[in-house]
C-alpha atoms as a PDB file:
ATOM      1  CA  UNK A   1      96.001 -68.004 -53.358  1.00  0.00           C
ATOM      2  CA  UNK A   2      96.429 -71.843 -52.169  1.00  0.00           C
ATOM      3  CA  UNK A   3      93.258 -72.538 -51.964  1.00  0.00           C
ATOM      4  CA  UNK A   4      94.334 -74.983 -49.141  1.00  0.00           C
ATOM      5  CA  UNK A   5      95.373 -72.239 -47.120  1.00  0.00           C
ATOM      6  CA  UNK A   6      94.019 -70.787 -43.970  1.00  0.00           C
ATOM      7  CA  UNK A   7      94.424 -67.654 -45.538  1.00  0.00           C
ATOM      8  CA  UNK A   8      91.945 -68.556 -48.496  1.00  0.00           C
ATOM      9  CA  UNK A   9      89.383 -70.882 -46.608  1.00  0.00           C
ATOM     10  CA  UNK A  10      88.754 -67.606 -43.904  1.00  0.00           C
ATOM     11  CA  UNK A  11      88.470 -65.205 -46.955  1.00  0.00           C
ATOM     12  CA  UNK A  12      85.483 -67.432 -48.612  1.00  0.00           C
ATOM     13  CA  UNK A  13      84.133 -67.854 -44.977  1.00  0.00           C
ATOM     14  CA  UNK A  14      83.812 -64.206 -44.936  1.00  0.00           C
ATOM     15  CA  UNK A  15      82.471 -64.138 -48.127  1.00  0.00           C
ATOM     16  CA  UNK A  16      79.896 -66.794 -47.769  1.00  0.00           C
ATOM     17  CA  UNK A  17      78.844 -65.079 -44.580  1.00  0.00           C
ATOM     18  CA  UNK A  18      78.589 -61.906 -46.276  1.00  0.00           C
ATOM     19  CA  UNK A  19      76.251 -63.457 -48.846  1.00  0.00           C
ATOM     20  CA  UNK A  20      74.477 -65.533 -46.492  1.00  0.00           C
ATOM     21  CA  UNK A  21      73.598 -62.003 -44.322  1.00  0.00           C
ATOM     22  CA  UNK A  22      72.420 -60.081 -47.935  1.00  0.00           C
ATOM     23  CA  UNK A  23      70.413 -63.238 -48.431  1.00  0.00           C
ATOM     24  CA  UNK A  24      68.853 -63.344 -45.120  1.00  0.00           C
ATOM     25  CA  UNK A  25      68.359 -59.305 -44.544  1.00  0.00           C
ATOM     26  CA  UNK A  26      66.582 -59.908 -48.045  1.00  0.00           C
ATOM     27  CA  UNK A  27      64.458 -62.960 -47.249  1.00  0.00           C
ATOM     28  CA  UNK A  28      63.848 -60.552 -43.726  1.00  0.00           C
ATOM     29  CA  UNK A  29      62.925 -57.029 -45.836  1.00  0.00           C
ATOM     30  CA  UNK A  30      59.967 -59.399 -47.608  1.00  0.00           C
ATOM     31  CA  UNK A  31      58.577 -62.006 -44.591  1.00  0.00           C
ATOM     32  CA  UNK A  32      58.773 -59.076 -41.875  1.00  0.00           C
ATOM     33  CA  UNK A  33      55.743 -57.037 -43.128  1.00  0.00           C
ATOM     34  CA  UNK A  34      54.046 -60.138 -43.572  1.00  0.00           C
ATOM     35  CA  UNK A  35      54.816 -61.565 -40.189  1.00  0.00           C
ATOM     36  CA  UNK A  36      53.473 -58.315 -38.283  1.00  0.00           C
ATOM     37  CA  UNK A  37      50.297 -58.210 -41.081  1.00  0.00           C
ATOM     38  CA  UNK A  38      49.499 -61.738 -39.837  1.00  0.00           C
ATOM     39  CA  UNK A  39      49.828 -60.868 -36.151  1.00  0.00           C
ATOM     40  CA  UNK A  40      47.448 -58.042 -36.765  1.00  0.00           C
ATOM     41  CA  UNK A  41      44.863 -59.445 -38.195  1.00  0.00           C
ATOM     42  CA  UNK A  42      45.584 -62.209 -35.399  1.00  0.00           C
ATOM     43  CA  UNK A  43      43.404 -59.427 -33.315  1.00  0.00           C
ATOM     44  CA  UNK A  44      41.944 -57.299 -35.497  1.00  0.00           C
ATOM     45  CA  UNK A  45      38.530 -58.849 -34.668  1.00  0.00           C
ATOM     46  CA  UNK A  46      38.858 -57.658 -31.432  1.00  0.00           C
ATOM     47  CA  UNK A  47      40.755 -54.352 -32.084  1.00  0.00           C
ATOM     48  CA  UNK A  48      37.565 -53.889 -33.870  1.00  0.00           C
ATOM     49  CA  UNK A  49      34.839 -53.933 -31.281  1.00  0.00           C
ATOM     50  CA  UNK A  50      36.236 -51.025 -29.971  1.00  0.00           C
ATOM     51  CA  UNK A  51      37.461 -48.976 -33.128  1.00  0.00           C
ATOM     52  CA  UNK A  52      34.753 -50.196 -36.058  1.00  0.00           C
ATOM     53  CA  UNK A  53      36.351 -50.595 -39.403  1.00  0.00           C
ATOM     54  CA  UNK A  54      39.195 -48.596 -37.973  1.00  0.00           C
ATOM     55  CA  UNK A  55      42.623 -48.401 -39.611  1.00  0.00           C
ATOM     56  CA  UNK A  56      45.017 -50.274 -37.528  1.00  0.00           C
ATOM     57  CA  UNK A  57      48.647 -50.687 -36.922  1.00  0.00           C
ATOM     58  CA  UNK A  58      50.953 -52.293 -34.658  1.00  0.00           C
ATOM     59  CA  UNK A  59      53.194 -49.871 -32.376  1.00  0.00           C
ATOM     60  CA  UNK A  60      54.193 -52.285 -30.090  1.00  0.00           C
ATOM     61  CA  UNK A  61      57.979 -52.111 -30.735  1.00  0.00           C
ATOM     62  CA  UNK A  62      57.547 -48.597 -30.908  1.00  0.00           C
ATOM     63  CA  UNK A  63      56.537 -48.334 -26.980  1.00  0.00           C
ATOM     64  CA  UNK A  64      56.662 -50.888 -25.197  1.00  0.00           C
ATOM     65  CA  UNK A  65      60.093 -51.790 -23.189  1.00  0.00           C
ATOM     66  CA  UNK A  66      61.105 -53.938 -20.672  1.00  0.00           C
ATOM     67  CA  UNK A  67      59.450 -51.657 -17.874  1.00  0.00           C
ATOM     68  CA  UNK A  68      56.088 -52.701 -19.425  1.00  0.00           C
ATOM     69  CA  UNK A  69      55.858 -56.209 -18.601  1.00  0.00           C
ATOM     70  CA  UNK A  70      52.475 -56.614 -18.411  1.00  0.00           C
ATOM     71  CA  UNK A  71      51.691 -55.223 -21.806  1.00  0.00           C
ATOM     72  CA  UNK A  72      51.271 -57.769 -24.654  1.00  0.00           C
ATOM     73  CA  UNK A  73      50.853 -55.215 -27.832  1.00  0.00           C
ATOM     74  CA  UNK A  74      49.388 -51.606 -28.496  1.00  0.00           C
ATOM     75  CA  UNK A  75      47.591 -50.986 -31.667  1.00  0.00           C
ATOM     76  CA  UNK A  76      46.642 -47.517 -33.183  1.00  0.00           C
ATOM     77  CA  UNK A  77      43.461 -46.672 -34.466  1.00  0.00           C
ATOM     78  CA  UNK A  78      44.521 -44.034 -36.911  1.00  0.00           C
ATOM     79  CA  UNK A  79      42.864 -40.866 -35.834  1.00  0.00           C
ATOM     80  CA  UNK A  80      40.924 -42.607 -32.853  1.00  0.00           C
ATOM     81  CA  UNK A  81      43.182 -43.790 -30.370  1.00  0.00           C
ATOM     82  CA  UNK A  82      44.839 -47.542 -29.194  1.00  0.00           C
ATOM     83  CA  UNK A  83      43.802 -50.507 -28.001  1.00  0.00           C
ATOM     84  CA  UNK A  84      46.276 -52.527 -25.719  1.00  0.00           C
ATOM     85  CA  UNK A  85      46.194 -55.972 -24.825  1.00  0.00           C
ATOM     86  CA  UNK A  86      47.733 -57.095 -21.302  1.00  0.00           C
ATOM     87  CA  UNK A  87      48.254 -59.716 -18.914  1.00  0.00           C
ATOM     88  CA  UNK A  88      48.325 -60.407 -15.495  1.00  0.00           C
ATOM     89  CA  UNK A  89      47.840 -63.129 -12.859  1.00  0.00           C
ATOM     90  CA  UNK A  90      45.280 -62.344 -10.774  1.00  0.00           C
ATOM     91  CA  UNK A  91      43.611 -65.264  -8.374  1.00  0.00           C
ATOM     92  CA  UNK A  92      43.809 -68.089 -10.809  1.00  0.00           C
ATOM     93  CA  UNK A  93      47.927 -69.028 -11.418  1.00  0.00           C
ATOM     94  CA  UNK A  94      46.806 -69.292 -15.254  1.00  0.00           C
ATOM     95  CA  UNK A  95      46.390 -65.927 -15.473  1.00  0.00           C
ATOM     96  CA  UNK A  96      44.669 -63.903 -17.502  1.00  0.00           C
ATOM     97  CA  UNK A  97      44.702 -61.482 -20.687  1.00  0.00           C
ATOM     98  CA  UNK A  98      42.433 -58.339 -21.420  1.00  0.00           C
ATOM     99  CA  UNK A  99      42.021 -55.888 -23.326  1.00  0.00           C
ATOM    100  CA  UNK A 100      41.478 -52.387 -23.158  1.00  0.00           C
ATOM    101  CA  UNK A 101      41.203 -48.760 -25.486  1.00  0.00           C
ATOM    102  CA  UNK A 102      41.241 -45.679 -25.062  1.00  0.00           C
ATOM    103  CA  UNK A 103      40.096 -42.814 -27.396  1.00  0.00           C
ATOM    104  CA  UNK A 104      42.705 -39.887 -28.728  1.00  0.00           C
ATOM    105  CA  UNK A 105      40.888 -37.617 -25.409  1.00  0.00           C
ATOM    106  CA  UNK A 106      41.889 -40.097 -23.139  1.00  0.00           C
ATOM    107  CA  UNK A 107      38.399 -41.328 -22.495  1.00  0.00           C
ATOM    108  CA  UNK A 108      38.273 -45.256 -22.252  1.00  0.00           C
ATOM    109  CA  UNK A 109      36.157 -46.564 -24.813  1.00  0.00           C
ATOM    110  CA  UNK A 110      36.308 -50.075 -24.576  1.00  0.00           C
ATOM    111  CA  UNK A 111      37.872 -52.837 -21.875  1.00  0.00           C
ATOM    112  CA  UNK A 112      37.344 -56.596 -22.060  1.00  0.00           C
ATOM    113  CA  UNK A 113      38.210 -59.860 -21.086  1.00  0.00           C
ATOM    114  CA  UNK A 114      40.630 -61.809 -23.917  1.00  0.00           C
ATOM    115  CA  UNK A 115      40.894 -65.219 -21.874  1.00  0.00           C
ATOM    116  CA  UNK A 116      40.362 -65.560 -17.730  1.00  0.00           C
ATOM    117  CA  UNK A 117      39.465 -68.126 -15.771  1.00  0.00           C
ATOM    118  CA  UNK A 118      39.088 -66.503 -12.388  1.00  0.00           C
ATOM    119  CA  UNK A 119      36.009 -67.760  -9.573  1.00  0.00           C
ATOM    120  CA  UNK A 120      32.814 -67.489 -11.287  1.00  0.00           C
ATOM    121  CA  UNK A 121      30.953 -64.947  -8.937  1.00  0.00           C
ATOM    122  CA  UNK A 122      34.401 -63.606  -7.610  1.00  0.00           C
ATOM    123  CA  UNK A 123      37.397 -62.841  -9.601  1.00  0.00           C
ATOM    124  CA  UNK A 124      35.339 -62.959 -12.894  1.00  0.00           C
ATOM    125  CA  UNK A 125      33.764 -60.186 -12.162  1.00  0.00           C
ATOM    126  CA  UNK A 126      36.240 -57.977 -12.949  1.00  0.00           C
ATOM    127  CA  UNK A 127      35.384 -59.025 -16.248  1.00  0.00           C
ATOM    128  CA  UNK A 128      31.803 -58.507 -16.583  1.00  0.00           C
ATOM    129  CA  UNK A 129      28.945 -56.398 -16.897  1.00  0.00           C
ATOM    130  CA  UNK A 130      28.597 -53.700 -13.774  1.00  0.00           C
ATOM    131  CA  UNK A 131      32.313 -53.600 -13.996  1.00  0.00           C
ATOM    132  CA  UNK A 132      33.069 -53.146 -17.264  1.00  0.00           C
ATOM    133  CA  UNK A 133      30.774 -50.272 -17.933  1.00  0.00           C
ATOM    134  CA  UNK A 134      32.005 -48.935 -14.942  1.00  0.00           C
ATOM    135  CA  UNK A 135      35.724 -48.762 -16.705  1.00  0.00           C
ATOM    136  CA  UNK A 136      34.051 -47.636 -19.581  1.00  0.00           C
ATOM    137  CA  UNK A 137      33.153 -44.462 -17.519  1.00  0.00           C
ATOM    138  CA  UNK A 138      36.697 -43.564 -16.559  1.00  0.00           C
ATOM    139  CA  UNK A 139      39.451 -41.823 -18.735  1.00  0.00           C
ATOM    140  CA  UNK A 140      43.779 -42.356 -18.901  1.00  0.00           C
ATOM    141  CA  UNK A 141      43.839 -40.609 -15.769  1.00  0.00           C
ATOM    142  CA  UNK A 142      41.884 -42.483 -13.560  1.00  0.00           C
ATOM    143  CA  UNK A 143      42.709 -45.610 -11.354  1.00  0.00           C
ATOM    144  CA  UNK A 144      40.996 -49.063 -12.245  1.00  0.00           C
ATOM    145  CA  UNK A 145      38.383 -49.159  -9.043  1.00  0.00           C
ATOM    146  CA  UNK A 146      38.653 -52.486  -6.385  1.00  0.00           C
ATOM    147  CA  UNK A 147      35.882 -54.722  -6.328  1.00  0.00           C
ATOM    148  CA  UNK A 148      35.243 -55.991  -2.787  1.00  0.00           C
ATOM    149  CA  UNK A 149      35.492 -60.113  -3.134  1.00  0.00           C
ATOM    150  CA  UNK A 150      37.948 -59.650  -6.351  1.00  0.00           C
ATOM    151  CA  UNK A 151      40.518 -57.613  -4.736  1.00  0.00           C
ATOM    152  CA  UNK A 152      43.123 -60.176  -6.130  1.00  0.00           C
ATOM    153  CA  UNK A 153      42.103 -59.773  -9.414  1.00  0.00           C
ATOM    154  CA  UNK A 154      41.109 -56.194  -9.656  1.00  0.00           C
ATOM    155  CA  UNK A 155      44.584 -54.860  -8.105  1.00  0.00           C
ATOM    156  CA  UNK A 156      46.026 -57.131 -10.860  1.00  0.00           C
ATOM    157  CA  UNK A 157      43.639 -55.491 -13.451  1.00  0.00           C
ATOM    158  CA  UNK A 158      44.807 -52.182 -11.892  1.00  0.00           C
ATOM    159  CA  UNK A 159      48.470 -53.062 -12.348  1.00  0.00           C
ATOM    160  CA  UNK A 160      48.442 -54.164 -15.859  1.00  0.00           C
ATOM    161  CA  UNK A 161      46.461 -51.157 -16.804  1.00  0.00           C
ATOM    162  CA  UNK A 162      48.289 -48.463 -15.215  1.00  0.00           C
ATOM    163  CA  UNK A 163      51.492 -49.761 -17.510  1.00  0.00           C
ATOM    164  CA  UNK A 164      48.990 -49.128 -20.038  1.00  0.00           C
ATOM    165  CA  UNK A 165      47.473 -46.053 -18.915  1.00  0.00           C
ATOM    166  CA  UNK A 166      51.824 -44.275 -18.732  1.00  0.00           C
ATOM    167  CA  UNK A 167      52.256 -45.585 -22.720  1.00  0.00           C
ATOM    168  CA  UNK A 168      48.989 -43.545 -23.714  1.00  0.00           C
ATOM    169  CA  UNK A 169      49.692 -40.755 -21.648  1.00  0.00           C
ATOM    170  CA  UNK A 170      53.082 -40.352 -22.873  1.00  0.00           C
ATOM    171  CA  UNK A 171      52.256 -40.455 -26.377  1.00  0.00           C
ATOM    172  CA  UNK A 172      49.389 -38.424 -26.151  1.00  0.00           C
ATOM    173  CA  UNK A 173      51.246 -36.081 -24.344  1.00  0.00           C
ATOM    174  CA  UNK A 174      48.822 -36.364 -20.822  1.00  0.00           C
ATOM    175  CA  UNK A 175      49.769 -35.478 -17.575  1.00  0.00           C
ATOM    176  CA  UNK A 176      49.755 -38.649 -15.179  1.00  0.00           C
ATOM    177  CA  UNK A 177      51.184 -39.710 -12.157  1.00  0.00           C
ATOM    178  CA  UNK A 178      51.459 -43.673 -12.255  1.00  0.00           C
ATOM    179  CA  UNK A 179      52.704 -43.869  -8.662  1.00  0.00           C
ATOM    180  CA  UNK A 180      49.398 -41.770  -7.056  1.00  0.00           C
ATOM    181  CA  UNK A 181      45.984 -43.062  -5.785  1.00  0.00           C
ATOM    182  CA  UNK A 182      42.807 -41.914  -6.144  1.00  0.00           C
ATOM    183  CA  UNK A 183      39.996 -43.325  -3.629  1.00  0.00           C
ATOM    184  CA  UNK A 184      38.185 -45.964  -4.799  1.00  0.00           C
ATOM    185  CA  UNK A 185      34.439 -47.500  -3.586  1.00  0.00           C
ATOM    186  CA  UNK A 186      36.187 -50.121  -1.271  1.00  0.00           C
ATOM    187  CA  UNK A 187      38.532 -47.628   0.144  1.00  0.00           C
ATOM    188  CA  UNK A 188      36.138 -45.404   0.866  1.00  0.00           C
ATOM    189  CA  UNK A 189      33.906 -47.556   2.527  1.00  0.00           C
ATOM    190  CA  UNK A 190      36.180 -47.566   5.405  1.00  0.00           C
ATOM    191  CA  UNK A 191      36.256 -43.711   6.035  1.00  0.00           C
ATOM    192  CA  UNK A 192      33.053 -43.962   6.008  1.00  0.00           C
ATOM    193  CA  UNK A 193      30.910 -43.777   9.771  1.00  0.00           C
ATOM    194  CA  UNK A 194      30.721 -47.387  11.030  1.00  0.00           C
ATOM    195  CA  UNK A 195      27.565 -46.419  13.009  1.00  0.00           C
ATOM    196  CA  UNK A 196      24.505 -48.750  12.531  1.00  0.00           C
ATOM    197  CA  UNK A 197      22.484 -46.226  12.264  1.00  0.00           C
ATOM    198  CA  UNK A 198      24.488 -44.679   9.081  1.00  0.00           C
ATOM    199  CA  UNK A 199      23.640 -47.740   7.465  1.00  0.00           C
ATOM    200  CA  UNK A 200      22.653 -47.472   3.993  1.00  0.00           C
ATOM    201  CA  UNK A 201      19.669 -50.226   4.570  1.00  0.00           C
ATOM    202  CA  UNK A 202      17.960 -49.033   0.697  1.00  0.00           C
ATOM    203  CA  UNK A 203      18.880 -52.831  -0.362  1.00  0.00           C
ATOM    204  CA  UNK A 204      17.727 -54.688   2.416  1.00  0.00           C
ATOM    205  CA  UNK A 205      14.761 -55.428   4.530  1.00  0.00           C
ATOM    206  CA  UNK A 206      13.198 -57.594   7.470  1.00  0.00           C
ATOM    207  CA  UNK A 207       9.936 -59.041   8.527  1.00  0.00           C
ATOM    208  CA  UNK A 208       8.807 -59.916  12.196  1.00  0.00           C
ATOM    209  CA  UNK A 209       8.286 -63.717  12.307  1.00  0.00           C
ATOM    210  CA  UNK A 210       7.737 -63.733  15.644  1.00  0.00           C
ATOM    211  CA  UNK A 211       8.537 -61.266  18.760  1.00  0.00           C
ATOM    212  CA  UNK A 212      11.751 -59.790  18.050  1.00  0.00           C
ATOM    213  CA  UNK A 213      12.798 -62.536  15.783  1.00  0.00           C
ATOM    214  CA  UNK A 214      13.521 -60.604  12.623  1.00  0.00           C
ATOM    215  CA  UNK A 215      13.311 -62.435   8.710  1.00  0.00           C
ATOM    216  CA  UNK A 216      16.211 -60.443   7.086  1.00  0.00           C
ATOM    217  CA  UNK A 217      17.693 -59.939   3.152  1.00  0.00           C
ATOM    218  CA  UNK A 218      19.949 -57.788   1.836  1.00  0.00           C
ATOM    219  CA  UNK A 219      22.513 -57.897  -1.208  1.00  0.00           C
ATOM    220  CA  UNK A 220      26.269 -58.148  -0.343  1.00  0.00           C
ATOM    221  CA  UNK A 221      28.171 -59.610  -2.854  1.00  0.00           C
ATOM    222  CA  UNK A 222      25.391 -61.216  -3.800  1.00  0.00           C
ATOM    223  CA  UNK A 223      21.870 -62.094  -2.305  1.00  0.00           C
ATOM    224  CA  UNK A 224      21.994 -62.674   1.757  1.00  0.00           C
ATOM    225  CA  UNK A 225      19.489 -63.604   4.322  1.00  0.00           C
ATOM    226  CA  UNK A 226      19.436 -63.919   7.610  1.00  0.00           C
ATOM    227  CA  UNK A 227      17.977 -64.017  11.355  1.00  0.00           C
ATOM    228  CA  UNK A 228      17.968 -61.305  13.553  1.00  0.00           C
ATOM    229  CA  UNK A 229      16.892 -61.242  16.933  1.00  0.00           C
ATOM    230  CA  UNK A 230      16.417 -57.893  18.678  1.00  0.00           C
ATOM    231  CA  UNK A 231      15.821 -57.601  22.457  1.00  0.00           C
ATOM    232  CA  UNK A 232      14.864 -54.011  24.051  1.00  0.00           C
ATOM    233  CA  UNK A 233      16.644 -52.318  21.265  1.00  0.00           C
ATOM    234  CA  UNK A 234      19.721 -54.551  21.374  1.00  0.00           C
ATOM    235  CA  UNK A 235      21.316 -57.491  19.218  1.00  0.00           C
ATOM    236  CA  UNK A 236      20.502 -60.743  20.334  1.00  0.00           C
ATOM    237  CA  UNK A 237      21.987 -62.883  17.997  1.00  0.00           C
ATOM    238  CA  UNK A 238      22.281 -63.068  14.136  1.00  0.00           C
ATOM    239  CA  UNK A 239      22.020 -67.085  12.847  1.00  0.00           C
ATOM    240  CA  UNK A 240      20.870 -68.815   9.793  1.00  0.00           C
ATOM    241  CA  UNK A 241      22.543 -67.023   7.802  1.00  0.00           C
ATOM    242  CA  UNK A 242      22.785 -67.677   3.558  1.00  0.00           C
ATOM    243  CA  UNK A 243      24.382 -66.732   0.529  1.00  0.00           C
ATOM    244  CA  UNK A 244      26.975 -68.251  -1.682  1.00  0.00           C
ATOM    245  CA  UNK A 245      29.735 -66.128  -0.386  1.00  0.00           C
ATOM    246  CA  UNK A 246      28.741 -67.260   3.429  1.00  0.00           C
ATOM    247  CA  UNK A 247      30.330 -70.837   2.572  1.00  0.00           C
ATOM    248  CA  UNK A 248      32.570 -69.352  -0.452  1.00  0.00           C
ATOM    249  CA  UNK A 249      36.023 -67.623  -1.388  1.00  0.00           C
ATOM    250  CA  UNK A 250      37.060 -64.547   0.330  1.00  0.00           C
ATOM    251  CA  UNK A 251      34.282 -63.168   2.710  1.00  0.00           C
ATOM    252  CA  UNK A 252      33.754 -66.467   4.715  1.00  0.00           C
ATOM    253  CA  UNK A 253      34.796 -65.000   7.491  1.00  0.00           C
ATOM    254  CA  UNK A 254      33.081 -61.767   8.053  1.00  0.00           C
ATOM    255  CA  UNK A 255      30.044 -64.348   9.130  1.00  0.00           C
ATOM    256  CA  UNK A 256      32.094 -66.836  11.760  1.00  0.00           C
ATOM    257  CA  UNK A 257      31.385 -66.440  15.117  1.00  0.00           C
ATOM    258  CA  UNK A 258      34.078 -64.587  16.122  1.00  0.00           C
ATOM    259  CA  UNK A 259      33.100 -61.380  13.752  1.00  0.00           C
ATOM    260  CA  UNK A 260      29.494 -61.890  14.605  1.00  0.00           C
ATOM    261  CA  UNK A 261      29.978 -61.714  18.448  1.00  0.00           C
ATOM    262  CA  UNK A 262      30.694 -57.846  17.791  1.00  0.00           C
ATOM    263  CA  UNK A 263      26.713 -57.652  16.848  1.00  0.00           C
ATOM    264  CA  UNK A 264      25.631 -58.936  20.063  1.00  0.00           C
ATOM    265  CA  UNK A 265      24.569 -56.064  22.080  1.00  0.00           C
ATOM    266  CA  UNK A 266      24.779 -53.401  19.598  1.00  0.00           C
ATOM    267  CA  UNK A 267      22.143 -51.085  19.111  1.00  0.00           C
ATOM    268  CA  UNK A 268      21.579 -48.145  16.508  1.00  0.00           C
ATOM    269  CA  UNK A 269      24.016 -45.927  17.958  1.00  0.00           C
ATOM    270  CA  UNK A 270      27.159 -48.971  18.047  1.00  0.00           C
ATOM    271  CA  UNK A 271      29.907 -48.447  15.641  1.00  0.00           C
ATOM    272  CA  UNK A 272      31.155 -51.598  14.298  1.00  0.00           C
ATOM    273  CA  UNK A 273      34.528 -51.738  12.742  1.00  0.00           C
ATOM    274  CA  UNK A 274      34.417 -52.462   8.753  1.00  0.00           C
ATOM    275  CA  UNK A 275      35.452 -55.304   8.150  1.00  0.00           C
ATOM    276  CA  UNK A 276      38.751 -54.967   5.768  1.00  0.00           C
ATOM    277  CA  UNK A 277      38.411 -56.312   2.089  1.00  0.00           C
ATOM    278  CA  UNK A 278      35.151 -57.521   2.323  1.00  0.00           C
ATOM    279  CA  UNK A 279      33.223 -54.253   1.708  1.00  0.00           C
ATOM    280  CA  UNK A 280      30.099 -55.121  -0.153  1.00  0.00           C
ATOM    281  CA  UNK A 281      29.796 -58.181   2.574  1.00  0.00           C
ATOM    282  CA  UNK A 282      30.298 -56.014   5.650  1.00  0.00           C
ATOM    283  CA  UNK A 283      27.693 -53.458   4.122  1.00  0.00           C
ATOM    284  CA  UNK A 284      25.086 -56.220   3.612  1.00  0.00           C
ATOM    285  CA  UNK A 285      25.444 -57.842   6.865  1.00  0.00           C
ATOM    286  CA  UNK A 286      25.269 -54.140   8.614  1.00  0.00           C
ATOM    287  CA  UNK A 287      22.311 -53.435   5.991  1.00  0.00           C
ATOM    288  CA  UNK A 288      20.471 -56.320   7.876  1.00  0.00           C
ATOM    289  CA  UNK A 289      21.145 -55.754  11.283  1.00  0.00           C
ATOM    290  CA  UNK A 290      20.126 -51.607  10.857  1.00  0.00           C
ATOM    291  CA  UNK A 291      16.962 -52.828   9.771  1.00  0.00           C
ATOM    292  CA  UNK A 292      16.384 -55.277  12.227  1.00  0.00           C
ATOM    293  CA  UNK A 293      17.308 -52.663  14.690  1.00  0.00           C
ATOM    294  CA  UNK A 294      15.104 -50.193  12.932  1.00  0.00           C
ATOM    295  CA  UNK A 295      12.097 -52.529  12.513  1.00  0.00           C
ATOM    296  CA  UNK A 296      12.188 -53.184  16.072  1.00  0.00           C
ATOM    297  CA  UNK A 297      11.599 -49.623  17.312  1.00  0.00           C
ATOM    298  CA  UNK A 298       8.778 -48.925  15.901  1.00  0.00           C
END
């Protein structure tokens, strides 16, 4: 064959090619494995914490498709269960990545924060302590709970999870219904009887600094105080008011004027509308004004 010809140069084209592929698939079969060994032990620390000294390999490819978007990588624990790591964006636009297992029963054994930078106080703590050891009490089945003053973040916790929650399910061959809701603490809250004298008041408390002027604390989100002033078994006025979340993210304005006017003339039997995604707020302020109200007729 000419080795001028068109004929001959597309033959060793085809050849080279051919070689080029066996070379490649080769050079593929050997740096693969070592590729995906890397990228576990990339996060084997942390598969770890949940799974001690477990035996781990990467499934990812295995389950995880284009429907799971939020889902990073799952890892089995051989003969314990799998650990997933996930993403969302929550309040910050950085977002954030967690991680969370469960154990072969479906029981979640572990759930953690990987890298988040949400509002100290706020979105963080979906990442911390009451939080995470209330996860840690839930199984496959169960919806991530809402925290009132992280609702952002949590429902983006929630979302990312759930993706994670249909894998595990699936493979363990569990029952679950991605698409249904379960009641959570916020969403219960308002079912709940808005009447002040239904009041949970167990966290909060008031002192009489001076006829019908009523010293008041309670914990919302986080630590509140206040000043009550109580008038023949009716709301006067509520003022100095504190806290960080009075001045602070979300739950400003549960304590503007507007929302406060709805206090003034209420007495233990007034209903007061919850106020909607500020749950732990709304319960504090309510908390003071009960005992106020309470304090008073006596």
């Amino acid at each position: 064959m000419d080795k001028n010809s068109s004929a001959y140069k597309a033959v060793l084209l085809a050849v080279v090619c051919a070689v080029a592929g066996v070379l490649l698939a080769g050079v593929n079969a050997i740096t693969a494995p070592l590729i995906e060994k890397n990228a576990l032990k990339a996060v084997e620390s942390t598969l770890e914490k949940f799974f001690p000294n477990g035996n781990f390999s990467d499934v990812t490819s295995k389950y995880v498709t284009d429907e799971y978007n939020l889902v990073d990588g799952v890892y089995e624990a051989k003969g314990e269960g799998y650990v997933f790591t996930l993403h969302n964006t929550g309040y910050d636009a950085g977002g954030f990545t967690f991680a969370i297992a469960f154990a072969n029963d479906g029981s979640i054994v572990g759930y953690e924060a990987l890298e988040q930078n949400e509002t100290a106080g706020r979105g963080s703590l979906a990442f911390e302590g009451d939080y995470v050891e209330k996860v840690k009490g839930l199984t496959s089945t169960d919806e991530m709970p809402l925290i009132s003053g992280a609702t952002i973040t949590t429902k983006a916790v929630r979302a990312a999870v759930t993706q994670a929650e249909t894998i595990f399910n699936k493979i363990q061959g569990i029952a679950f219904d991605s698409s249904a809701s379960s009641s959570t603490t916020e969403e219960k809250a308002t079912t709940s009887s808005n009447k002040l004298s239904d009041v949970d008041t167990s966290k909060a408390s008031c002192t009489e600094s001076s006829t019908g002027v009523y010293a008041c604390k309670a914990t919302g989100l986080g630590p509140l105080t206040a000043t009550v002033t109580v008038k023949d078994g009716a709301v006067v006025s509520i003022t100095d008011i504190k806290g960080s979340e009075v001045t602070d993210g979300y739950e400003d304005a549960i304590f503007d004027e507007k929302n406060l006017k709805n206090y003034v003339g209420a007495t233990l039997d007034s209903e007061i509308d919850a106020y909607t995604g500020a749950t732990l707020s709304d319960n504090g302020l309510k908390a003071m004004v009960s005992a106020a109200l309470q304090a008073a007729s006596k």
